[in-house]
C-alpha atoms as a PDB file:
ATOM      1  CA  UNK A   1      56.325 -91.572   8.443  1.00  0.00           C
ATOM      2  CA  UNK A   2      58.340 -90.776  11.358  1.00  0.00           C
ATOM      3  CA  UNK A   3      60.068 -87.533  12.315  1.00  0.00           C
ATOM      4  CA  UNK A   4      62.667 -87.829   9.916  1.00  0.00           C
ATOM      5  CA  UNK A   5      60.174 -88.439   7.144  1.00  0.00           C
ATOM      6  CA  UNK A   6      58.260 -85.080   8.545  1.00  0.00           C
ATOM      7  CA  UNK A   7      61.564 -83.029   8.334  1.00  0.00           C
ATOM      8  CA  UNK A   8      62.133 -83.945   4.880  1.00  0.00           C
ATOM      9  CA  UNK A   9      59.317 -82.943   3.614  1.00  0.00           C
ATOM     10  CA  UNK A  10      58.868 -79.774   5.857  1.00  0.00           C
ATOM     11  CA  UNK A  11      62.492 -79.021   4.071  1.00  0.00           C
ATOM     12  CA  UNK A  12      61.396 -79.671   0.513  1.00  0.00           C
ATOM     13  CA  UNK A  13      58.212 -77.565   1.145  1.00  0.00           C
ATOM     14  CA  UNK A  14      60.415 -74.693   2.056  1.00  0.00           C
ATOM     15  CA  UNK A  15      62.553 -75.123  -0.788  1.00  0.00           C
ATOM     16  CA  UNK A  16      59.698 -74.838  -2.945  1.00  0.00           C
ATOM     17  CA  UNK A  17      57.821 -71.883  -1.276  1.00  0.00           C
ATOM     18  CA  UNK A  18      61.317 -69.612  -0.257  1.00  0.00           C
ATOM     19  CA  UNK A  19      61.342 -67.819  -3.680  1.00  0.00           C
ATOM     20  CA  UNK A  20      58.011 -67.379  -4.030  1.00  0.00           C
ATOM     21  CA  UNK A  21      58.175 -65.908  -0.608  1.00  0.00           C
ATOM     22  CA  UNK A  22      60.568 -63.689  -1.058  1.00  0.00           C
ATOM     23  CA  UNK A  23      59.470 -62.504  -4.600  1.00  0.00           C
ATOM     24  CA  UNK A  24      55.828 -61.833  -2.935  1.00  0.00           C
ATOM     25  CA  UNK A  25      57.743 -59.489   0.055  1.00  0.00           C
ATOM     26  CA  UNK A  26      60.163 -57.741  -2.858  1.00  0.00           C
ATOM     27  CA  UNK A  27      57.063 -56.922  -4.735  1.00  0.00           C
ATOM     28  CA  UNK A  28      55.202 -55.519  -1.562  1.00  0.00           C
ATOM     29  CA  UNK A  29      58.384 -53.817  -0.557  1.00  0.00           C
ATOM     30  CA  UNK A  30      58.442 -51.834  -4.012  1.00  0.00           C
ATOM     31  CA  UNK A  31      54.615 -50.875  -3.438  1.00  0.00           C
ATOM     32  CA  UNK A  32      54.087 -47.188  -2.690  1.00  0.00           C
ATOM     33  CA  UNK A  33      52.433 -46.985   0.649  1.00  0.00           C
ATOM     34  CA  UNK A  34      49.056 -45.458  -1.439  1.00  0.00           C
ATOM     35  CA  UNK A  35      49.482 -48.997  -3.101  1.00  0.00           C
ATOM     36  CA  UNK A  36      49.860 -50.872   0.474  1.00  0.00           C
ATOM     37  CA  UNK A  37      47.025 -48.758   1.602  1.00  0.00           C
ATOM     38  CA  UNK A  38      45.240 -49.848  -1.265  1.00  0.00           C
ATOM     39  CA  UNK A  39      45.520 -53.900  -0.943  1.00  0.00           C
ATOM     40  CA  UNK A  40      45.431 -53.908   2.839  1.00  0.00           C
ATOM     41  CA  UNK A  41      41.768 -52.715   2.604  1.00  0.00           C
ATOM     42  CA  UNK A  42      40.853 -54.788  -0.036  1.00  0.00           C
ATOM     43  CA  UNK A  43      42.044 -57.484   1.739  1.00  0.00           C
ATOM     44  CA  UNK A  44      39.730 -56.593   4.687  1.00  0.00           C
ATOM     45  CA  UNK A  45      36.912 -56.379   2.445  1.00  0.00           C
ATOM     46  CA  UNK A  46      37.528 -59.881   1.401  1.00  0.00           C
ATOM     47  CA  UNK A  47      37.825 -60.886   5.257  1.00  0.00           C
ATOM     48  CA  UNK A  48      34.405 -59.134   6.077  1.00  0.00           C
ATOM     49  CA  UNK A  49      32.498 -60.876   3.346  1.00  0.00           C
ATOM     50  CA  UNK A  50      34.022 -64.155   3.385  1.00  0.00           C
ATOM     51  CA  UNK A  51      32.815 -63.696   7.671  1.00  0.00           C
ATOM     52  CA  UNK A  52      29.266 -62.273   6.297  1.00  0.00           C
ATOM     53  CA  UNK A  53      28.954 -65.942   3.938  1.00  0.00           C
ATOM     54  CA  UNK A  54      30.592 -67.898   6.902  1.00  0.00           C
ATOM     55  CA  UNK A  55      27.916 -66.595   9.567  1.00  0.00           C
ATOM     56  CA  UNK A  56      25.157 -67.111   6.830  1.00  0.00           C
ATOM     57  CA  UNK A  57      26.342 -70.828   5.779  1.00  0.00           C
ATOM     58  CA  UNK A  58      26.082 -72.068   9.901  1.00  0.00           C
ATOM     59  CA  UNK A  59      22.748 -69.440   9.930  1.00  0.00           C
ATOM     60  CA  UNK A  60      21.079 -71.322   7.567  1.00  0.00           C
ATOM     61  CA  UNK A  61      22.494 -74.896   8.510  1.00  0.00           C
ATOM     62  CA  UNK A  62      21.132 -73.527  12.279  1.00  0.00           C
ATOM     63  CA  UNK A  63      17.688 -72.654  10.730  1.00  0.00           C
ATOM     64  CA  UNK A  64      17.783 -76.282   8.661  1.00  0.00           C
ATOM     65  CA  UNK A  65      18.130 -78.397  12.617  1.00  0.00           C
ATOM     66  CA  UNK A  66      21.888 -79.615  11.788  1.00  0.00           C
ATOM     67  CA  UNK A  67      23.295 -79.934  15.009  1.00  0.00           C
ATOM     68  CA  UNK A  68      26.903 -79.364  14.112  1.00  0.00           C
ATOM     69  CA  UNK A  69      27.937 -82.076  15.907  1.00  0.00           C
ATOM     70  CA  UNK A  70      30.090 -83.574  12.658  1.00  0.00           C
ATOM     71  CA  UNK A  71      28.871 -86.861  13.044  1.00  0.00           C
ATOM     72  CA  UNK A  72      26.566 -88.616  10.165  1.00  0.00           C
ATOM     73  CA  UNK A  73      24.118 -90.837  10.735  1.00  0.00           C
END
């Protein structure tokens, strides 16, 4: 596909995700800012521990001689 073929479907994608989009930001903008508060650190919880199991995934893959290189042999 060429650019035309990209556009199209970089226009149907944001047909589908506009109203989910803006349902998501009405709901946040209705939040009280205890609720914001709220998400906003679990959110960085999630980011910390999904970091924590990242760093221990390439530890152990480190510890196992993978090289990391991508390549398979």
């Amino acid at each position: 596909m060429g650019p035309v073929g990209n556009a199209r479907r970089a226009l149907r994608a944001a047909k589908l995700i506009y109203p989910l989009a803006l349902a998501a930001y009405r709901r946040w903008d209705q939040l009280s800012p205890q609720e914001k508060e709220r998400y906003k650190r679990q959110a960085r919880g999630y980011a910390e521990q999904s970091a924590h199991f990242a760093k221990a995934a390439v530890e152990s893959l480190r510890d196992r001689g993978h090289s990391g290189s991508g390549r398979r042999r």
